[in-house]
N, C-alpha and C. Protein backbone atom coordinates (compact mmCIF):
# COMPACT_ATOMS: atom_id res chain seq x y z
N UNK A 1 32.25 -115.92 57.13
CA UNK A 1 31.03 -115.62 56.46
C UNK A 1 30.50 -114.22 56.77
N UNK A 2 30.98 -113.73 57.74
CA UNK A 2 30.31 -112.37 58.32
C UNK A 2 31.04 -111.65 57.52
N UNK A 3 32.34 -111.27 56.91
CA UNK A 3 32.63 -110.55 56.50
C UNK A 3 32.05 -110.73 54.61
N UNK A 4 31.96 -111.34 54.34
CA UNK A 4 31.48 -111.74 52.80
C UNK A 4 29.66 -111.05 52.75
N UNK A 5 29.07 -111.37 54.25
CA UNK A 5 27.88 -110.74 54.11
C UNK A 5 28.00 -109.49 54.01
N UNK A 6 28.68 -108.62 54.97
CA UNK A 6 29.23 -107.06 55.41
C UNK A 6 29.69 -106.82 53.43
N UNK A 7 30.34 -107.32 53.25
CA UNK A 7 30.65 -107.12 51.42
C UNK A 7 29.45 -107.11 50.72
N UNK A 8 28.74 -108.50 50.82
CA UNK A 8 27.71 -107.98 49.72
C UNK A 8 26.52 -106.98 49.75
N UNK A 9 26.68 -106.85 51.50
CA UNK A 9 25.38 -105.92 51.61
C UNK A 9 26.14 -104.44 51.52
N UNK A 10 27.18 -104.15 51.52
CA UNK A 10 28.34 -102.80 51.36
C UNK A 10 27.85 -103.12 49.75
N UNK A 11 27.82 -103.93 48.79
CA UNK A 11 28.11 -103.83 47.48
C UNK A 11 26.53 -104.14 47.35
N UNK A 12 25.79 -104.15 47.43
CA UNK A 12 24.20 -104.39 47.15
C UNK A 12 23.41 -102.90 47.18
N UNK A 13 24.23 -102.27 48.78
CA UNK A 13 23.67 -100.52 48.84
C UNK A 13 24.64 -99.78 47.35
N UNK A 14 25.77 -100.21 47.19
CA UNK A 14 26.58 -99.45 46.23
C UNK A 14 25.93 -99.42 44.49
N UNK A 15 25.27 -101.09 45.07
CA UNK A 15 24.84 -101.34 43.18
C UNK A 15 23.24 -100.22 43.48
N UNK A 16 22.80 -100.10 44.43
CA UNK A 16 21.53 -99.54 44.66
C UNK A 16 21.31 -97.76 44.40
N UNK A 17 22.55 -97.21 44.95
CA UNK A 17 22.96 -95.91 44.62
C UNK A 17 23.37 -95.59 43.66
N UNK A 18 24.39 -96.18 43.11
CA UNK A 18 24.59 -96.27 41.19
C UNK A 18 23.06 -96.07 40.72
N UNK A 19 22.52 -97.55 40.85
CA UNK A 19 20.96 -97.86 39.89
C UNK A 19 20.12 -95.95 40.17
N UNK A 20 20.01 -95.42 41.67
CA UNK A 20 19.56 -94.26 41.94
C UNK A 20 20.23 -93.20 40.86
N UNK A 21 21.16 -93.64 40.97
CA UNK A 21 22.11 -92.01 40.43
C UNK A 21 21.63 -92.02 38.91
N UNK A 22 21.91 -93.51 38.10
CA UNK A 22 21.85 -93.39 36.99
C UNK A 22 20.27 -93.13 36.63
N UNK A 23 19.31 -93.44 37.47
CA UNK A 23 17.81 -92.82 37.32
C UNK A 23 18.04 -91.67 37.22
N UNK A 24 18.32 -91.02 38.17
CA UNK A 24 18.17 -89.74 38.07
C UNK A 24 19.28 -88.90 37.27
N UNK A 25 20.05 -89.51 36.39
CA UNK A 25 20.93 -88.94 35.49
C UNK A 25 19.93 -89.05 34.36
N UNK A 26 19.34 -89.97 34.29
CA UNK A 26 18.56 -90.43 32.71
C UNK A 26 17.26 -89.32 32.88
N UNK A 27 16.85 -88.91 34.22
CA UNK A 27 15.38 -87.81 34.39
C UNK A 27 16.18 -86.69 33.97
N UNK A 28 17.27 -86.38 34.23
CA UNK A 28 17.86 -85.07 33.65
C UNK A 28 18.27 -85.34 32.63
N UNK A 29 19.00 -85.92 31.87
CA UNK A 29 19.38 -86.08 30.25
C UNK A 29 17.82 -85.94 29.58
N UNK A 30 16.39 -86.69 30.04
CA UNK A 30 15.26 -86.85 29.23
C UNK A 30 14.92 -85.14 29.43
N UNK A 31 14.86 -84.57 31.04
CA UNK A 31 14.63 -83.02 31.14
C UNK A 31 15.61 -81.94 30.05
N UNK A 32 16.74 -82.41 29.84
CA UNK A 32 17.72 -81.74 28.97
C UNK A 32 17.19 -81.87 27.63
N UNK A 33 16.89 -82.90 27.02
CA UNK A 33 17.01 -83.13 25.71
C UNK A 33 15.46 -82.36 25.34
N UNK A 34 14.84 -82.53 26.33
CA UNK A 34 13.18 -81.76 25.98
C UNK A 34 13.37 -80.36 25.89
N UNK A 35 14.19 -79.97 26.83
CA UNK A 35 14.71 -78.19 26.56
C UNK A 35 15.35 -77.81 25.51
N UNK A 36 16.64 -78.87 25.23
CA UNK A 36 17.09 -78.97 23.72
C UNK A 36 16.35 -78.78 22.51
N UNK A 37 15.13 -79.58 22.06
CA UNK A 37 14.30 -79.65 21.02
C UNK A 37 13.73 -78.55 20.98
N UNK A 38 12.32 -77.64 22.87
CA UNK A 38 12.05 -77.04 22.88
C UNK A 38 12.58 -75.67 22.36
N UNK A 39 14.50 -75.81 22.82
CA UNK A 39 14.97 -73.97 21.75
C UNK A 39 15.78 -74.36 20.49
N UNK A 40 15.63 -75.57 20.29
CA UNK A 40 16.05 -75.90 18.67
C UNK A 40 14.82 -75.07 17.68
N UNK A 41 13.74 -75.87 18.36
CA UNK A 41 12.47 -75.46 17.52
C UNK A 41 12.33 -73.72 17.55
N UNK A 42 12.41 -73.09 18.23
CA UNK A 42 12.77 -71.25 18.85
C UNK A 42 13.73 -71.04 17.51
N UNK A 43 14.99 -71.56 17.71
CA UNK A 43 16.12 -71.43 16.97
C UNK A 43 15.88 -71.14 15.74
N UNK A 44 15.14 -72.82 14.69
CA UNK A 44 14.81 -72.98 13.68
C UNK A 44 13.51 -71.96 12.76
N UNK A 45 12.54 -71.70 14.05
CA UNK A 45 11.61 -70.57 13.69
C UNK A 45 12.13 -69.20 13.39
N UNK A 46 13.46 -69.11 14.41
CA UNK A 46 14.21 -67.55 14.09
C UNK A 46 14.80 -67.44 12.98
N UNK A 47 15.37 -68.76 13.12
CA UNK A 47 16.38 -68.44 11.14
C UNK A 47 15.07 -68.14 9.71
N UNK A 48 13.87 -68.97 9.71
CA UNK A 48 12.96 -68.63 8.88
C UNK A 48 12.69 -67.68 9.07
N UNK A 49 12.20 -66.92 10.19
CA UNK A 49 11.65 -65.85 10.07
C UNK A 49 12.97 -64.67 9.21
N UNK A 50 13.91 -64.84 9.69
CA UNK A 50 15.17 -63.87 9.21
C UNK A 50 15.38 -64.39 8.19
N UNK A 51 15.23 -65.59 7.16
CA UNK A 51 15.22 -65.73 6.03
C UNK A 51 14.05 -65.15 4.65
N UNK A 52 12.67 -65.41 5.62
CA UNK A 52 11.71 -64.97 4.90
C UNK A 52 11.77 -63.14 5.28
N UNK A 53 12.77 -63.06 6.06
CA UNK A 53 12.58 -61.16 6.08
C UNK A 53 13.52 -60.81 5.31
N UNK A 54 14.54 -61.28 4.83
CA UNK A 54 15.64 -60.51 4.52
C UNK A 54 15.05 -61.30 2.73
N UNK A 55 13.97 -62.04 2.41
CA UNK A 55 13.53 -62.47 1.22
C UNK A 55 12.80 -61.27 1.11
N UNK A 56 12.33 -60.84 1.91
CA UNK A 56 11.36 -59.45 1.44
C UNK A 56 11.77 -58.80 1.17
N UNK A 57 13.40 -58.02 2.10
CA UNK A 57 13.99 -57.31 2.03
C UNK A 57 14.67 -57.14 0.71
N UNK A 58 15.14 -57.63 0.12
CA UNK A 58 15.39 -58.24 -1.12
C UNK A 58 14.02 -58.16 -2.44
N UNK A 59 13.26 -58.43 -1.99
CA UNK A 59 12.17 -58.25 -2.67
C UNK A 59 11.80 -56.65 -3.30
N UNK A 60 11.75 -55.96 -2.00
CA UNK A 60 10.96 -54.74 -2.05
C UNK A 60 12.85 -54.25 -2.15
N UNK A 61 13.77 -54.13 -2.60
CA UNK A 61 15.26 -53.91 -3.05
C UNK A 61 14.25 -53.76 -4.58
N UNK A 62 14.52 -55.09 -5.03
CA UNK A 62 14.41 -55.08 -6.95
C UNK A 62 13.06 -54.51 -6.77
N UNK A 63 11.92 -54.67 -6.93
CA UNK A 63 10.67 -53.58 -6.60
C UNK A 63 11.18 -52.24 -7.05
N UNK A 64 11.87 -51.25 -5.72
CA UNK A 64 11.98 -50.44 -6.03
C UNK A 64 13.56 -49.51 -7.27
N UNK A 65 14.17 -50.58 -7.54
CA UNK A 65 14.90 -50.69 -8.66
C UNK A 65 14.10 -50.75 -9.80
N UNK A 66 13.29 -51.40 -10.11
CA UNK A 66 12.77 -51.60 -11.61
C UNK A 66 11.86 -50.28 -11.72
N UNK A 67 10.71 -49.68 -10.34
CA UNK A 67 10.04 -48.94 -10.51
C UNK A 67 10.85 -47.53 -10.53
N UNK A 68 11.93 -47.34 -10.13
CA UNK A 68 12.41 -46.64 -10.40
C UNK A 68 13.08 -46.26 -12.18
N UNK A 69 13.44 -47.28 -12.30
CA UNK A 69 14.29 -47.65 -14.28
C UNK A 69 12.74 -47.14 -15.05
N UNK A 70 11.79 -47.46 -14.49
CA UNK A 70 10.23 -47.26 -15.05
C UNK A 70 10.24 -45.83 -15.43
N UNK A 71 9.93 -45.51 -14.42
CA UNK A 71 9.52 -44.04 -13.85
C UNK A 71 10.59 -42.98 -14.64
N UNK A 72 12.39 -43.66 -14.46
CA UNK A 72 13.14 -42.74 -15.47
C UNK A 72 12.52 -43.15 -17.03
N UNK A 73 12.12 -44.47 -17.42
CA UNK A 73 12.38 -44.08 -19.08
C UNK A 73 11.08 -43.60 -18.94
N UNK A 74 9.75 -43.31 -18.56
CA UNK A 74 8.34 -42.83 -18.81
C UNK A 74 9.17 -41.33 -19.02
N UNK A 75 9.76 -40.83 -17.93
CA UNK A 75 9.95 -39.65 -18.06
C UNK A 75 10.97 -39.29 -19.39
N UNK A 76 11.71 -39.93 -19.48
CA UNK A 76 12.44 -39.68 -20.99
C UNK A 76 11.58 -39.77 -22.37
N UNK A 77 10.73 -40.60 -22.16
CA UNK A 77 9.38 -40.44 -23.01
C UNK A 77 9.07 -38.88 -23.48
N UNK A 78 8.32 -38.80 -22.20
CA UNK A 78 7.57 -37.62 -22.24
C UNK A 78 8.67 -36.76 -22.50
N UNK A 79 9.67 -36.72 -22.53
CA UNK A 79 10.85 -35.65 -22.98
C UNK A 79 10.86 -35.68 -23.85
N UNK A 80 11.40 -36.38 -24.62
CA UNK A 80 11.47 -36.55 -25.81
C UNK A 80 10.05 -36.30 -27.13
N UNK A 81 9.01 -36.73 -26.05
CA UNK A 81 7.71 -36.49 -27.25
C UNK A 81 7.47 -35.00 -27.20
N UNK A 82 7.80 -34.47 -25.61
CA UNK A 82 6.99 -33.30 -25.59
C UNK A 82 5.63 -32.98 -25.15
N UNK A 83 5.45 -34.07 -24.05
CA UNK A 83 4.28 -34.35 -23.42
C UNK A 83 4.16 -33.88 -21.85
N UNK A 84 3.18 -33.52 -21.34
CA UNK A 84 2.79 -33.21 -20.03
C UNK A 84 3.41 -31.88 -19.97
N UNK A 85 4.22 -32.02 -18.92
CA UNK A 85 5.04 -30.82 -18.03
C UNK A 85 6.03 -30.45 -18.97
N UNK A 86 6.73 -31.35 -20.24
CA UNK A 86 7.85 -31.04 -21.06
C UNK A 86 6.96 -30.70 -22.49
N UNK A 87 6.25 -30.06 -22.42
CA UNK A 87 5.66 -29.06 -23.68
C UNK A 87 6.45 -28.54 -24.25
N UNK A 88 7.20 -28.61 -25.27
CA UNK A 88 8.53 -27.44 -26.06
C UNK A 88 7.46 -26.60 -26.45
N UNK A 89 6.35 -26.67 -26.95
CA UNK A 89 5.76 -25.43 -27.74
C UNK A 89 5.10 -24.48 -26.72
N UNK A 90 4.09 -24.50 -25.91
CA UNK A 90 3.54 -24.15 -24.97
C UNK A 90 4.50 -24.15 -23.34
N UNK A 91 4.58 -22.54 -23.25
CA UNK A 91 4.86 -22.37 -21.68
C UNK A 91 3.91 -21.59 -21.07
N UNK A 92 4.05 -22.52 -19.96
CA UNK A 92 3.15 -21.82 -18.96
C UNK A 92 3.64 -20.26 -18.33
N UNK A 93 2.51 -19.62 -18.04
CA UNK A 93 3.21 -17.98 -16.91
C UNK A 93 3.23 -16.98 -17.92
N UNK A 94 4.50 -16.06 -17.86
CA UNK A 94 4.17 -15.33 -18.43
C UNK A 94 4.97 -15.33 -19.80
N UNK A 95 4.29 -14.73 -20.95
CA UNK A 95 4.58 -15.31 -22.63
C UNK A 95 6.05 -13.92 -23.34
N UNK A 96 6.32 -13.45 -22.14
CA UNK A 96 7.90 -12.79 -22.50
C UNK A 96 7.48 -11.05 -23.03
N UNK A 97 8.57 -10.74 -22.55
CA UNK A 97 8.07 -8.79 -23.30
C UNK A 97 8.23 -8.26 -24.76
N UNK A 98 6.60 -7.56 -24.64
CA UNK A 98 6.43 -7.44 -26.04
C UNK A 98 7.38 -6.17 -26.47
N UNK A 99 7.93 -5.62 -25.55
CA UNK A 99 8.92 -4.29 -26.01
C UNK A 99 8.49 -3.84 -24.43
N UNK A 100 9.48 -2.38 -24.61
CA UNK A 100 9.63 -1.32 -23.28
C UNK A 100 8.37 -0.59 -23.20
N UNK A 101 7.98 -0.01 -21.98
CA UNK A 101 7.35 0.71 -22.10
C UNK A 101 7.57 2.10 -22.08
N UNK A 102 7.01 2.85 -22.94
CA UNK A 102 7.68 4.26 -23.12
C UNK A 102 8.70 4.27 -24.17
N UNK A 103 9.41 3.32 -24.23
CA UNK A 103 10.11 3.36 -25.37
C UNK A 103 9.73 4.08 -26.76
N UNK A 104 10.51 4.89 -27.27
CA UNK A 104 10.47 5.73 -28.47
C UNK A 104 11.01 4.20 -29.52
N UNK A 105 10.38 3.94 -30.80
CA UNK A 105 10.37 2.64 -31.42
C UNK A 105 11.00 3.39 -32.90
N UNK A 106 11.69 2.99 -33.46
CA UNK A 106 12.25 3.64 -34.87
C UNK A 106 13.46 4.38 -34.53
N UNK A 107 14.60 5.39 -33.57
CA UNK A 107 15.82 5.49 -33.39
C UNK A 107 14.74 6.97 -33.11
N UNK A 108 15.80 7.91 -34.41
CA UNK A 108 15.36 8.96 -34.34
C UNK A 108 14.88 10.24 -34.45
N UNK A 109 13.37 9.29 -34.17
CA UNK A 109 12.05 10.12 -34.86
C UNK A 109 12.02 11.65 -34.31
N UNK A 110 12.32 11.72 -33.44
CA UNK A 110 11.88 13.18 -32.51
C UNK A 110 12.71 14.32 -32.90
N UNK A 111 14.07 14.16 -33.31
CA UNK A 111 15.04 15.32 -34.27
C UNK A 111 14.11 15.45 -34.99
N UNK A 112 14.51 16.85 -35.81
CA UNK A 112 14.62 16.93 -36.87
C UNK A 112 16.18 17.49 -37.90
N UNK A 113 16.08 17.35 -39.08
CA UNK A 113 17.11 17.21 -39.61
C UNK A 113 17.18 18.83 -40.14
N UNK A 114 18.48 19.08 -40.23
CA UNK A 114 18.72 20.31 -40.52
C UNK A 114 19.09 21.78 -39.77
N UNK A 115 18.08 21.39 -38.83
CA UNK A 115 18.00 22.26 -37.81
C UNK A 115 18.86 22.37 -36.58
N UNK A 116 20.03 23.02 -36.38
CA UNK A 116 21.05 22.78 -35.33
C UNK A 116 20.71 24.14 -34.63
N UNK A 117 20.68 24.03 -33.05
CA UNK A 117 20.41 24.97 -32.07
C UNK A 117 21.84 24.63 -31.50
N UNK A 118 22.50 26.28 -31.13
CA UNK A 118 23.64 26.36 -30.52
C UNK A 118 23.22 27.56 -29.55
């Protein structure tokens, strides 16, 4: 009988240290899984945020595509009508030379005909 007691109390501390271990396996799996969720949730906030940025990014892309397509046909407009800065009739500065100055006008007036000096 002494040895059957020596067994169950050898196997009573053994079932007792298991029951310990697996407590304290289950406080760390519950500590794990709370850290888990805690940088899932980190994780899941980072991908939105990099989804809703690269949605902007994308955004302000076509934005400045269309305002640009804008901005060229306004200006082909005004080309074509002859409006603003593309005036065909009117230039600005200076309106071009009216002739030389000093210039003798008609060829040549200052001879006269007939008269040869040697």
């Amino acid at each position: 009988m002494a040895r059957y007691e020596e067994d169950l109390d050898r196997k009573t501390t053994e079932v007792q240290d298991l029951k310990l271990a697996k407590s304290n396996g289950l406080q760390k799996l519950d500590e794990l899984t709370q850290t888990y969720k805690e940088r899932e949730e980190v994780v899941v906030e980072h991908r939105a945020m990099k989804e809703r940025q690269r949605r902007k990014e994308e955004q302000d892309r076509k934005e400045n595509m269309t305002a640009t397509k804008l901005q060229a046909w306004w200006r082909g407009v005004m080309v074509r009508k002859g409006l603003g800065q593309y005036n065909k009739g009117k230039k600005k500065g200076k309106k071009g030379k009216k002739g030389k100055k000093g210039a003798k006008k008609g060829g040549k007036k200052g001879k006269k005909k007939g008269k040869n000096k040697k």
